[in-house]
C-alpha atoms as a PDB file:
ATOM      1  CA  UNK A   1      69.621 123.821  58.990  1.00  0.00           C
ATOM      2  CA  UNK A   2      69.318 121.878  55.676  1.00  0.00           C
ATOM      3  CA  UNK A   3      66.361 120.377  55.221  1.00  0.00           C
ATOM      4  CA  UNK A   4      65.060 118.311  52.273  1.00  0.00           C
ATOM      5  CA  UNK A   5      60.981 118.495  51.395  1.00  0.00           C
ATOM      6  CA  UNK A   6      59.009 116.264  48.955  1.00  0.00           C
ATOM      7  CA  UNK A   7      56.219 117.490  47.497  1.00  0.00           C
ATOM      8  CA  UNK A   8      58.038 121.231  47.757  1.00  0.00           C
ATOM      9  CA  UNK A   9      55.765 123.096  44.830  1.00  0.00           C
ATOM     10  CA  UNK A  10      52.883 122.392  46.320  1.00  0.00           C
ATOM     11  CA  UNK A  11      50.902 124.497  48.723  1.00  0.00           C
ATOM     12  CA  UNK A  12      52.195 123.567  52.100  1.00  0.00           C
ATOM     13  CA  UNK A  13      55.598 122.586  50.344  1.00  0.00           C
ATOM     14  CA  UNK A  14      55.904 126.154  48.614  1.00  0.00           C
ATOM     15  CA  UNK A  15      55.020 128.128  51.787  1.00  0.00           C
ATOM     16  CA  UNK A  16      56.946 126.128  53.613  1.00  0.00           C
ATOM     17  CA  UNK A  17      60.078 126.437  51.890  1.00  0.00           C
ATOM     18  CA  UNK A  18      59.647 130.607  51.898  1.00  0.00           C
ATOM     19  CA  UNK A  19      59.029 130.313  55.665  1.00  0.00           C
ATOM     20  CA  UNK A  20      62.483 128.455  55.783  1.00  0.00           C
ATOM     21  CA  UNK A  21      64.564 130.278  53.876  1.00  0.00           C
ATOM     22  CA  UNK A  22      63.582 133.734  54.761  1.00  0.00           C
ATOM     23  CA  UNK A  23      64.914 132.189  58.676  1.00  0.00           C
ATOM     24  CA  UNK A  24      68.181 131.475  56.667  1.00  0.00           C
ATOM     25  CA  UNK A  25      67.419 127.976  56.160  1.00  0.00           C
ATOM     26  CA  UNK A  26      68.684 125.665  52.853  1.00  0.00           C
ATOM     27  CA  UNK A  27      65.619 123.958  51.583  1.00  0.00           C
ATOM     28  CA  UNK A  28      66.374 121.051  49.382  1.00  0.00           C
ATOM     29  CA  UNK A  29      63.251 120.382  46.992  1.00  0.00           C
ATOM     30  CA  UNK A  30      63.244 116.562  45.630  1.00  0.00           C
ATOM     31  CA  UNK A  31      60.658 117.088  42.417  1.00  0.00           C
ATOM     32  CA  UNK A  32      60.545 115.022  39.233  1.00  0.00           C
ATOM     33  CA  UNK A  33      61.112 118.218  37.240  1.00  0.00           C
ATOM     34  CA  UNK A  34      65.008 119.558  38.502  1.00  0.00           C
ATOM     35  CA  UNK A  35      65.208 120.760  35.038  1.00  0.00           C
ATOM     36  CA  UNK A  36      62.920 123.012  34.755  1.00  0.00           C
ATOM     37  CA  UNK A  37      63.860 124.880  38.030  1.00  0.00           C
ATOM     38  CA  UNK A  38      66.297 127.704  38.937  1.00  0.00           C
ATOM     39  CA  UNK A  39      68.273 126.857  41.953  1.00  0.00           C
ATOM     40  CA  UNK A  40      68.445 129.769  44.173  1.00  0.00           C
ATOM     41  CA  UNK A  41      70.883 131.197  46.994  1.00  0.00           C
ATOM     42  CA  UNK A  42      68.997 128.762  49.458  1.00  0.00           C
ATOM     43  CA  UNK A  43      66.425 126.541  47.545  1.00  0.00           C
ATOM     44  CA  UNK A  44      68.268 123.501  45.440  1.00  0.00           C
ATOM     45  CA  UNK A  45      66.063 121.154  43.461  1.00  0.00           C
ATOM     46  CA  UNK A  46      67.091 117.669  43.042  1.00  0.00           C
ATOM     47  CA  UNK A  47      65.761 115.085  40.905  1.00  0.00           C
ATOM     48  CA  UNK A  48      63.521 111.868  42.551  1.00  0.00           C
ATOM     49  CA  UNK A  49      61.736 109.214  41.584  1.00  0.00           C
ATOM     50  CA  UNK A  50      62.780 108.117  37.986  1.00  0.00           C
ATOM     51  CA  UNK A  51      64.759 105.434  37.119  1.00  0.00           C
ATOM     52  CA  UNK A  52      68.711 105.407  38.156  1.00  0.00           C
ATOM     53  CA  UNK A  53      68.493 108.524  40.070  1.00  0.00           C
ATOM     54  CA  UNK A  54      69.913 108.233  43.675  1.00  0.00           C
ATOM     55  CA  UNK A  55      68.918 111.907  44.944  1.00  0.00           C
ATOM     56  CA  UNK A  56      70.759 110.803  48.512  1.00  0.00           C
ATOM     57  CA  UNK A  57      74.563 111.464  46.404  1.00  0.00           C
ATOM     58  CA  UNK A  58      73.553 114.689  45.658  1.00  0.00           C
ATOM     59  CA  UNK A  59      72.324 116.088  49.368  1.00  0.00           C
ATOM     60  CA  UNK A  60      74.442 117.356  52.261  1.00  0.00           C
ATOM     61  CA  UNK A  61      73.707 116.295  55.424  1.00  0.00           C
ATOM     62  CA  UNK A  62      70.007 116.786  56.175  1.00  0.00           C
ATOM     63  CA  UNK A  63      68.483 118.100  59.591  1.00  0.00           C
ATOM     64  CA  UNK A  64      64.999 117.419  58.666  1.00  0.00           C
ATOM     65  CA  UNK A  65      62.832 115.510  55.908  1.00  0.00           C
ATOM     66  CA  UNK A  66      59.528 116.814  55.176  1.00  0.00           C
ATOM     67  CA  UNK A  67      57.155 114.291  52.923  1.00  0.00           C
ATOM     68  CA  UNK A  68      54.401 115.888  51.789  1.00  0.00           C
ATOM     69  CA  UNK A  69      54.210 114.193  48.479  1.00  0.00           C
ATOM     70  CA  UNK A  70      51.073 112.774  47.045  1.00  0.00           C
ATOM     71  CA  UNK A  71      48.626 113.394  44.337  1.00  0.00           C
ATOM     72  CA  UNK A  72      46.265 115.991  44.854  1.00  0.00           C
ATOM     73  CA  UNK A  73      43.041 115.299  46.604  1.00  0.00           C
ATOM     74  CA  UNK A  74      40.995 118.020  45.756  1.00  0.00           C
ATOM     75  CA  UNK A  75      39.651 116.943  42.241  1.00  0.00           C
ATOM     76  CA  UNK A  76      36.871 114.707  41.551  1.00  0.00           C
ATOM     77  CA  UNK A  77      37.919 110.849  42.955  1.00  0.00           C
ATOM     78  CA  UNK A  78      37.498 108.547  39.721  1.00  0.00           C
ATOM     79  CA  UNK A  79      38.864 104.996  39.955  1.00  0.00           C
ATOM     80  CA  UNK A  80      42.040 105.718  38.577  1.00  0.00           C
ATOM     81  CA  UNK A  81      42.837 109.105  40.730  1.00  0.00           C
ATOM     82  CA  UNK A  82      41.999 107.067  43.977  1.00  0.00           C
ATOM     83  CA  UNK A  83      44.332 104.779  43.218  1.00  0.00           C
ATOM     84  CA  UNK A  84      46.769 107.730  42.284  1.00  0.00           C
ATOM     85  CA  UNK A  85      46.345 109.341  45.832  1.00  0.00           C
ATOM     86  CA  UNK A  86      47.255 106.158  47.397  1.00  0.00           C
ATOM     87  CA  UNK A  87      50.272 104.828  45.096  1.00  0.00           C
ATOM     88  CA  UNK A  88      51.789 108.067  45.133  1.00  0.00           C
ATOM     89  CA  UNK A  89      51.944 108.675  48.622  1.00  0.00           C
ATOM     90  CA  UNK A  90      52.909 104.855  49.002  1.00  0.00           C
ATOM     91  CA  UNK A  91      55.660 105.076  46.061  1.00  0.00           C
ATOM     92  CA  UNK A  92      57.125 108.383  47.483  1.00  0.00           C
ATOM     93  CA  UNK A  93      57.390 107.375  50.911  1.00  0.00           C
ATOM     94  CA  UNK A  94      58.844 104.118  50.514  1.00  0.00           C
ATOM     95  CA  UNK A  95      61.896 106.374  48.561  1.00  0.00           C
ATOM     96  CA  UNK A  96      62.094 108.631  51.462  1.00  0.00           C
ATOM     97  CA  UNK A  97      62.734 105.224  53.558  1.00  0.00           C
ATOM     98  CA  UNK A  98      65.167 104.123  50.981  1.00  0.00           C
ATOM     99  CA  UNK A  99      67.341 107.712  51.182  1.00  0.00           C
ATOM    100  CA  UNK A 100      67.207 107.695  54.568  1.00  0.00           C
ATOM    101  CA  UNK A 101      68.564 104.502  54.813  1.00  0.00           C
ATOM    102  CA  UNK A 102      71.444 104.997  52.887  1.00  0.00           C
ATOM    103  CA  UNK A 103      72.265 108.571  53.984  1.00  0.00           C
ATOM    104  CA  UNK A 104      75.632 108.526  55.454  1.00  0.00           C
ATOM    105  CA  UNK A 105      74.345 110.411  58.645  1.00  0.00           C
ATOM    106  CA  UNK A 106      70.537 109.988  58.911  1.00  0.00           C
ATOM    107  CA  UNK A 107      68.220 113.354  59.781  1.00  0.00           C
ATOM    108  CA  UNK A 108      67.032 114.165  62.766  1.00  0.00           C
ATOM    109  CA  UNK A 109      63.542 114.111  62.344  1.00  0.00           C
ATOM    110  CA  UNK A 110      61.274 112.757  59.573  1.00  0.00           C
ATOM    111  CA  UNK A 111      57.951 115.071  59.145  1.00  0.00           C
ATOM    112  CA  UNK A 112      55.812 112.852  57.214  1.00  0.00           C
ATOM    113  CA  UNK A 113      52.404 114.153  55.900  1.00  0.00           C
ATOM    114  CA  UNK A 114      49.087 112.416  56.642  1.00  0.00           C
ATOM    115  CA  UNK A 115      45.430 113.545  57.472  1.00  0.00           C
ATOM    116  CA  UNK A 116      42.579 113.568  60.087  1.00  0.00           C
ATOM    117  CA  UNK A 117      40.626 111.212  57.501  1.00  0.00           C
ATOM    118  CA  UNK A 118      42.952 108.763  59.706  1.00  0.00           C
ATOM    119  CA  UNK A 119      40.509 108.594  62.109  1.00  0.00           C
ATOM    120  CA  UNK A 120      37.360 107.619  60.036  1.00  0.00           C
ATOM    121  CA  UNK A 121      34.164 110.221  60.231  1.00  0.00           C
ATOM    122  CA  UNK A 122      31.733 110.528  63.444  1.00  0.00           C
ATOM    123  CA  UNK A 123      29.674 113.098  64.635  1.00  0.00           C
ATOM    124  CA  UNK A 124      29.887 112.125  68.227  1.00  0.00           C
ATOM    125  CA  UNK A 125      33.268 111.436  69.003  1.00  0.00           C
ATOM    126  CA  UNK A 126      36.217 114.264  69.507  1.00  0.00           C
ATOM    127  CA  UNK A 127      39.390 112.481  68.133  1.00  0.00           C
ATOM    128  CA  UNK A 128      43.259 113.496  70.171  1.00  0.00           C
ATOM    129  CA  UNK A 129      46.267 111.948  69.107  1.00  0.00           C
ATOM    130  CA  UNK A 130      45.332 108.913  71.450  1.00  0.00           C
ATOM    131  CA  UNK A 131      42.030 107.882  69.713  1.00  0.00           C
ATOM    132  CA  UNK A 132      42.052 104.967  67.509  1.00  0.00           C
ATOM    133  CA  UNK A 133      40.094 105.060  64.135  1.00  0.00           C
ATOM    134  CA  UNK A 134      36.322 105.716  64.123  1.00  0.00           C
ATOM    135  CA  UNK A 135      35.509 103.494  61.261  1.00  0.00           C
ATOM    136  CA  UNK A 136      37.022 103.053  57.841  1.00  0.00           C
ATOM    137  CA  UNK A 137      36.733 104.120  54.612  1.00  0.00           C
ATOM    138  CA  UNK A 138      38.831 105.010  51.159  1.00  0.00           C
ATOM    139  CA  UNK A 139      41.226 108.191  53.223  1.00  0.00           C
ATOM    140  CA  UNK A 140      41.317 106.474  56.299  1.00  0.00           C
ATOM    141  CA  UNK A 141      42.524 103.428  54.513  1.00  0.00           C
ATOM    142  CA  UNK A 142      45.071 105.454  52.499  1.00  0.00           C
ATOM    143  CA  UNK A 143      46.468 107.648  55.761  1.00  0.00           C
ATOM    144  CA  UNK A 144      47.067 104.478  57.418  1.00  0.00           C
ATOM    145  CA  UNK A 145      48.988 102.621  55.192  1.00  0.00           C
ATOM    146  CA  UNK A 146      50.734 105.929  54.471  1.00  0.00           C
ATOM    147  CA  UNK A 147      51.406 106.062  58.467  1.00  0.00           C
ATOM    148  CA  UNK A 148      52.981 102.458  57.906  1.00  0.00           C
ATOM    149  CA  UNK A 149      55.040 103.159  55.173  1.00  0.00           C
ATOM    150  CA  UNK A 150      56.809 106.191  57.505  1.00  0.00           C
ATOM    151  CA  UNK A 151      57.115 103.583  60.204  1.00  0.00           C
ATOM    152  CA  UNK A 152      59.641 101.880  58.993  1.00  0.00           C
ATOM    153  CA  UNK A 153      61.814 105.598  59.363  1.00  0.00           C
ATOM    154  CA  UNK A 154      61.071 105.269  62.971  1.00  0.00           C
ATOM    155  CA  UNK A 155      62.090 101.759  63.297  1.00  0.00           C
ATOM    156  CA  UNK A 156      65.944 102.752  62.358  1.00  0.00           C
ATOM    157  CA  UNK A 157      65.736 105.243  65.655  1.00  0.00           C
ATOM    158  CA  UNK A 158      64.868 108.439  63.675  1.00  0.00           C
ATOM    159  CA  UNK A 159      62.409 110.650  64.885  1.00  0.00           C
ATOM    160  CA  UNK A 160      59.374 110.522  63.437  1.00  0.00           C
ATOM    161  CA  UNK A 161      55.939 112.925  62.783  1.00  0.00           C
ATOM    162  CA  UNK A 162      52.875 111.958  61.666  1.00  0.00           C
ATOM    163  CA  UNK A 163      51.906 115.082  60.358  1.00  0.00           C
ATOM    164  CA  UNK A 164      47.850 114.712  60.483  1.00  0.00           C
ATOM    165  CA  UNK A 165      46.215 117.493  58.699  1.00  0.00           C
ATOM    166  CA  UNK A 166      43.115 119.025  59.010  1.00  0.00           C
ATOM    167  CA  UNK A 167      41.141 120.681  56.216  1.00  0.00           C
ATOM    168  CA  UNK A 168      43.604 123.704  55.355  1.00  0.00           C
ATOM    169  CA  UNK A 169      42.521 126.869  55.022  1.00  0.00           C
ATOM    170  CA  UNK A 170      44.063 129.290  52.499  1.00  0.00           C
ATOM    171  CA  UNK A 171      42.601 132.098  49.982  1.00  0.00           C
ATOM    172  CA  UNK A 172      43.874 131.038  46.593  1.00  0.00           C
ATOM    173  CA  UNK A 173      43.979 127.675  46.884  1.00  0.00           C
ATOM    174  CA  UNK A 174      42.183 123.753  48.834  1.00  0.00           C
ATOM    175  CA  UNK A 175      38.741 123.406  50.238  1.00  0.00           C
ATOM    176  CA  UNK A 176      38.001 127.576  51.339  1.00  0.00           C
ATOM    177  CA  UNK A 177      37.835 129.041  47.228  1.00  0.00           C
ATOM    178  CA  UNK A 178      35.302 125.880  46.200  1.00  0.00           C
ATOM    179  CA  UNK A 179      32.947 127.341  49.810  1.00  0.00           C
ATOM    180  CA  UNK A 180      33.220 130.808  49.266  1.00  0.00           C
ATOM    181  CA  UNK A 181      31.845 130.437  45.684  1.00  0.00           C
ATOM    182  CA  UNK A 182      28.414 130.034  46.471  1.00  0.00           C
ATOM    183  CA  UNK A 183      28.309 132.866  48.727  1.00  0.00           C
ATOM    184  CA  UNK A 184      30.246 135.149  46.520  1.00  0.00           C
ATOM    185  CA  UNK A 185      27.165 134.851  44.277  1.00  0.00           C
ATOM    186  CA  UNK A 186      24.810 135.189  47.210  1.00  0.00           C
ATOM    187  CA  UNK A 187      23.983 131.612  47.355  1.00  0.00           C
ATOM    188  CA  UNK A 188      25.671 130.679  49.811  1.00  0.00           C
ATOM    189  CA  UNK A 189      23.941 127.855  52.944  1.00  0.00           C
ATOM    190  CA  UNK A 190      24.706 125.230  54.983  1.00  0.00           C
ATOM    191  CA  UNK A 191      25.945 121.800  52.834  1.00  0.00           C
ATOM    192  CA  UNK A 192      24.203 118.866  53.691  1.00  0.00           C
ATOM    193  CA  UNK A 193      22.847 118.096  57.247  1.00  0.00           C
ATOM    194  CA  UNK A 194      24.943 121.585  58.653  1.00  0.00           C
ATOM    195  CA  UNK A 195      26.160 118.955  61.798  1.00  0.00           C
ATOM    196  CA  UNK A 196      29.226 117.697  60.802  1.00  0.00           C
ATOM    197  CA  UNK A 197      32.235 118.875  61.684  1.00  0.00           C
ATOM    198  CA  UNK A 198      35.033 120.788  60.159  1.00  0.00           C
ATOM    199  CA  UNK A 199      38.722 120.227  61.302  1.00  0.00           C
ATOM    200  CA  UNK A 200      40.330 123.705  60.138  1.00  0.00           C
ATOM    201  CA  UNK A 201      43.486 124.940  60.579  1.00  0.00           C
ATOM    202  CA  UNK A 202      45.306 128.358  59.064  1.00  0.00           C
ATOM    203  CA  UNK A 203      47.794 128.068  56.903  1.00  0.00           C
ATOM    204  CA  UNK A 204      49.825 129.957  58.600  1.00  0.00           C
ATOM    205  CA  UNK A 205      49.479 127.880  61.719  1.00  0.00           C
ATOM    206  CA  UNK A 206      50.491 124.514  59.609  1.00  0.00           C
ATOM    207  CA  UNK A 207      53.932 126.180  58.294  1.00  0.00           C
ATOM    208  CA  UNK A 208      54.590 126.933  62.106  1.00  0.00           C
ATOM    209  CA  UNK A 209      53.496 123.608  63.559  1.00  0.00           C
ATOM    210  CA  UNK A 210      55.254 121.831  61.022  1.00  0.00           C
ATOM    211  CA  UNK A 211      58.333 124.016  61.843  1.00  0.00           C
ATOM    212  CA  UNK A 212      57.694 123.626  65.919  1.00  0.00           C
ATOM    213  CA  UNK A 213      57.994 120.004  65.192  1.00  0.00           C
ATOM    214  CA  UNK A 214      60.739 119.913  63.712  1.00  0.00           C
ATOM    215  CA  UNK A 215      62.600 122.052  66.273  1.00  0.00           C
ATOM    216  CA  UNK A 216      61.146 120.572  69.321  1.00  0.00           C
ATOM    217  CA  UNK A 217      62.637 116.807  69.987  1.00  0.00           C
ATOM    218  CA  UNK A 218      59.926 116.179  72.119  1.00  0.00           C
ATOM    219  CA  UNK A 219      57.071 115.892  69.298  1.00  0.00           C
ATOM    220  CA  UNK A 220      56.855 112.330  68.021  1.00  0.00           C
ATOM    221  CA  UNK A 221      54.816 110.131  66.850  1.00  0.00           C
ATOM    222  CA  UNK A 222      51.037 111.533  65.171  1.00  0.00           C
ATOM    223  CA  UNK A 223      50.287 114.868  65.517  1.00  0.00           C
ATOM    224  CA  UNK A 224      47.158 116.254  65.104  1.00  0.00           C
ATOM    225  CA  UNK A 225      47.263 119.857  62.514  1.00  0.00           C
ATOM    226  CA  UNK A 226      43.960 121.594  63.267  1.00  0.00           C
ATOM    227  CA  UNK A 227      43.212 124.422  65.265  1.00  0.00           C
ATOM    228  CA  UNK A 228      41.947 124.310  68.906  1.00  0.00           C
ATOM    229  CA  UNK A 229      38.358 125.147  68.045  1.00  0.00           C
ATOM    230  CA  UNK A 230      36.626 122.950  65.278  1.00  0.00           C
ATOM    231  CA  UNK A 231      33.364 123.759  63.930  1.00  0.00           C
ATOM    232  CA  UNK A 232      29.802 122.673  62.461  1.00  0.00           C
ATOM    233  CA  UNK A 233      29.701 123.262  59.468  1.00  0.00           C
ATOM    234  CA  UNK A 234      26.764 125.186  59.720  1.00  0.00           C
ATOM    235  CA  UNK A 235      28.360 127.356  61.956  1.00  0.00           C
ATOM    236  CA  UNK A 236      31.639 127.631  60.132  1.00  0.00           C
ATOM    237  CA  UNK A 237      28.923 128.939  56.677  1.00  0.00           C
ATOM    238  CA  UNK A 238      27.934 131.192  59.431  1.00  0.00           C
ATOM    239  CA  UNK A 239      30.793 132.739  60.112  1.00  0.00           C
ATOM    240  CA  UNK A 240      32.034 132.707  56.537  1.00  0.00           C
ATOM    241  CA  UNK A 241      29.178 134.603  55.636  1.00  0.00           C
ATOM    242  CA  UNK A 242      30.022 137.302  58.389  1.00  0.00           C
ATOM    243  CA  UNK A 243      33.259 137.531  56.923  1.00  0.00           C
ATOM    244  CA  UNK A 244      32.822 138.018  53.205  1.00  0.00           C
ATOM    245  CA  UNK A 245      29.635 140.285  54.118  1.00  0.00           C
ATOM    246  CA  UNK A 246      27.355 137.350  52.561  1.00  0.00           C
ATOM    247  CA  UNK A 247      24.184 135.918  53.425  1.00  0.00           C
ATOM    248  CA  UNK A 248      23.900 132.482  54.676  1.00  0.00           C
ATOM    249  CA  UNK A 249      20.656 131.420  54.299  1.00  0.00           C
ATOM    250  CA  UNK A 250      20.720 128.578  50.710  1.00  0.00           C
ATOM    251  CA  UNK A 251      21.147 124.941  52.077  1.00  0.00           C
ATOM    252  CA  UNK A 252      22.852 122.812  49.444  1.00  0.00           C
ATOM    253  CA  UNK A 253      21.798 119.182  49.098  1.00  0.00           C
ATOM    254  CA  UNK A 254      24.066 116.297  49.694  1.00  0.00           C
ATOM    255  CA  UNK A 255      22.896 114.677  46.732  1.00  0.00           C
ATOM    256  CA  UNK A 256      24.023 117.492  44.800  1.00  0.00           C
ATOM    257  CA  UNK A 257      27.259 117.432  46.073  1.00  0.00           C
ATOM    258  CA  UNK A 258      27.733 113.572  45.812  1.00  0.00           C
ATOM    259  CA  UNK A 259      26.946 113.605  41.820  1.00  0.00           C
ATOM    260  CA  UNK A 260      29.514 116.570  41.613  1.00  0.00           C
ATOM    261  CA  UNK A 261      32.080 115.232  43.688  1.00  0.00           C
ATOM    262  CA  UNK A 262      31.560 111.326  43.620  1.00  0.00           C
ATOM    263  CA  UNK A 263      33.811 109.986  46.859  1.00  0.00           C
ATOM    264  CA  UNK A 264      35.096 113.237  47.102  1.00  0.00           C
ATOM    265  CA  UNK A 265      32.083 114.529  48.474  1.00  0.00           C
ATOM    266  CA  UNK A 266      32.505 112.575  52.300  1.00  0.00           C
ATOM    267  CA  UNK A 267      35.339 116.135  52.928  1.00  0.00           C
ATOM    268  CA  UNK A 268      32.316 117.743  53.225  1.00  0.00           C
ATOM    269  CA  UNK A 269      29.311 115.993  54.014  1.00  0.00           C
ATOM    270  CA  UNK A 270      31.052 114.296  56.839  1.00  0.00           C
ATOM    271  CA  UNK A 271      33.441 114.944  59.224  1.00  0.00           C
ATOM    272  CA  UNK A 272      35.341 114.560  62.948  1.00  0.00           C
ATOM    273  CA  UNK A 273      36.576 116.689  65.635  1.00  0.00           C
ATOM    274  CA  UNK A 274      39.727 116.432  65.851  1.00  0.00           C
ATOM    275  CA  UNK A 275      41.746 118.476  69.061  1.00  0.00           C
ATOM    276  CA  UNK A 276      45.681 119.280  68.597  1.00  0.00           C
ATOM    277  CA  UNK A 277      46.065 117.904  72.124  1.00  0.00           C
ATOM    278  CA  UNK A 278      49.553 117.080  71.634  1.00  0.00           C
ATOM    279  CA  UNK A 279      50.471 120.501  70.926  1.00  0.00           C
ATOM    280  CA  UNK A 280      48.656 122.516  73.086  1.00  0.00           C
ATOM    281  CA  UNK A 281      50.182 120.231  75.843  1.00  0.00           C
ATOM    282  CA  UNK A 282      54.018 121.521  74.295  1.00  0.00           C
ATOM    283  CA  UNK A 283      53.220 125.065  74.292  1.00  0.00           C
ATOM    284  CA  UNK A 284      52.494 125.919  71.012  1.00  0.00           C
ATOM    285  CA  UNK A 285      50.711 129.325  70.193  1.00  0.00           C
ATOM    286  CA  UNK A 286      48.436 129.048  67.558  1.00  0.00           C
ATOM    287  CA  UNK A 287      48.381 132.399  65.487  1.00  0.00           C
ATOM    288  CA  UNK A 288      44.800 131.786  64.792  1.00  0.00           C
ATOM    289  CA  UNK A 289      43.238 129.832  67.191  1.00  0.00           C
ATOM    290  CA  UNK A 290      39.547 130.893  66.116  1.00  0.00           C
ATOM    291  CA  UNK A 291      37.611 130.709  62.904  1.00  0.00           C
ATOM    292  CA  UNK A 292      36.261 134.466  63.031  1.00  0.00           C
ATOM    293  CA  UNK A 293      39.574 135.903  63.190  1.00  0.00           C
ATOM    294  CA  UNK A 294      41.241 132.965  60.795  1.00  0.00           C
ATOM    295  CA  UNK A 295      38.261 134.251  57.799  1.00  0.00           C
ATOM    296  CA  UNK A 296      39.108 137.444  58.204  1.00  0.00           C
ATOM    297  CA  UNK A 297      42.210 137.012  57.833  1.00  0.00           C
ATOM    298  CA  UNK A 298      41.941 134.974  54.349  1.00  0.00           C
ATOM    299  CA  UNK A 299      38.796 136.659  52.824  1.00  0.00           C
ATOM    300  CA  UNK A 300      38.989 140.447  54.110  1.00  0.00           C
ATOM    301  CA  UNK A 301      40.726 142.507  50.658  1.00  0.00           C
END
């Protein structure tokens, strides 16, 4: 297949394209920096997003679009980088709409990036696919309008994915490093109250959802990237601990973490439990359904 990602040097982008092309796959990467890239036997990198460019001249015909671009949110949420999380996502999805649009013969499947913050925080209710938001705040507000944006893919009869992640789990890089800091250093506690909950998923498990979806016709609409078994986050310290050989026993205040983080800090000090019902209900096997054995995997030498 030939399939074109945005956002391809990130962290789901990057591991995504090596998943593809190692199955013989020709990844197309749209970036805003061609030039300083080295096209490979299967990875080409086309320029996006500055003036005059029309990346759409310059692709084959495309099997799949995955959008995954956006500005990062894992640095401290100022004024001006909330508004750069939402206008990039906006921005870059709205030129996704416009090459699809004018592609010659339209993909078969749009996999457009978004997150469980869609569904507000609670510590009560267990969101599926089917639930409508909780309540809203700053990510809810920006997945949804991100959601919209896509929608207008699906309105000219292309398949479409709302690809809504959970907090991704990976060694070098998101949310696990900052967590296993503390313990590293034998400091390590619950954060906050310890009872909210903490939508993880491998990422492993994302690269192969992500490619399930694409491959399966059937998957449409939002889709729900977490694992089957969501936990506390007292629990999930817990088991963290276990894993890196670390006690868990030094609770870290939520009023620390709000003057570190600002906005940032409602990843961590709240949450929702969010269930991959659509994909358990197509047959997908998660390669690391539970946390234990997801840890070890990531923190274990």
């Amino acid at each position: 297949m030939n399939i074109a990602i945005t956002g391809g040097t990130g962290l789901v982008g990057s591991t995504l394209t090596g998943y593809l092309t190692q199955q013989g796959h020709h990844v197309y990467i749209l970036t805003r920096n061609s030039k300083n890239q080295q096209n490979k036997a299967n990875i080409t990198f086309v320029q996006w997003l500055d003036k005059g460019l029309y990346p759409e001249k310059e692709l084959p015909n495309i099997d799949a679009v995955v959008n995954l671009a956006g500005a990062s949110i894992n640095k401290r949420w100022t004024a001006k980088h909330k508004q750069a999380i939402l206008h990039s996502r906006i921005r870059a999805t709205k030129e996704v709409t416009r090459i699809i649009q004018e592609m010659e013969s339209p993909p078969d499947v749009l996999i457009n990036a978004s997150a469980v913050g869609y569904y507000g925080v609670s510590n009560q209710t267990t969101f599926t696919e089917a639930t409508p938001p909780q309540n809203r705040d700053f990510l809810q507000d920006v997945c949804e309008r991100w959601e919209k944006e896509a929608s207008k893919v699906e309105k000219m009869g292309v398949r479409t994915v709302y690809a809504r992640f959970g907090l991704i789990l990976d060694k070098k890089e998101g949310a696990l490093p900052k967590i296993m800091l503390p313990y590293k250093l034998f400091a390590g506690g619950p954060i906050g109250s310890g009872k909210q909950w903490y939508s993880w998923i491998h990422l492993r498990d994302v690269i192969e959802m992500i490619v399930f979806a694409i491959c399966h016709e059937e998957v449409k609409g939002a889709l729900n990237v977490t694992a089957p078994n969501p936990e506390r986050m007292k629990d999930f310290g817990k088991k963290l601990g276990n894993a890196m050989n670390r006690p868990h026993w030094a609770p870290v205040p939520a009023f620390l973490l709000r003057n570190a983080l600002g906005d940032m800090s409602l990843l961590v000090l709240k949450g929702q439990r969010v269930l991959p019902e659509k994909m358990m209900s197509h047959g997908y096997g998660f390669s690391y359904p539970a946390l234990d054995e997801a840890l070890t995997d990531l923190v274990q030498p």
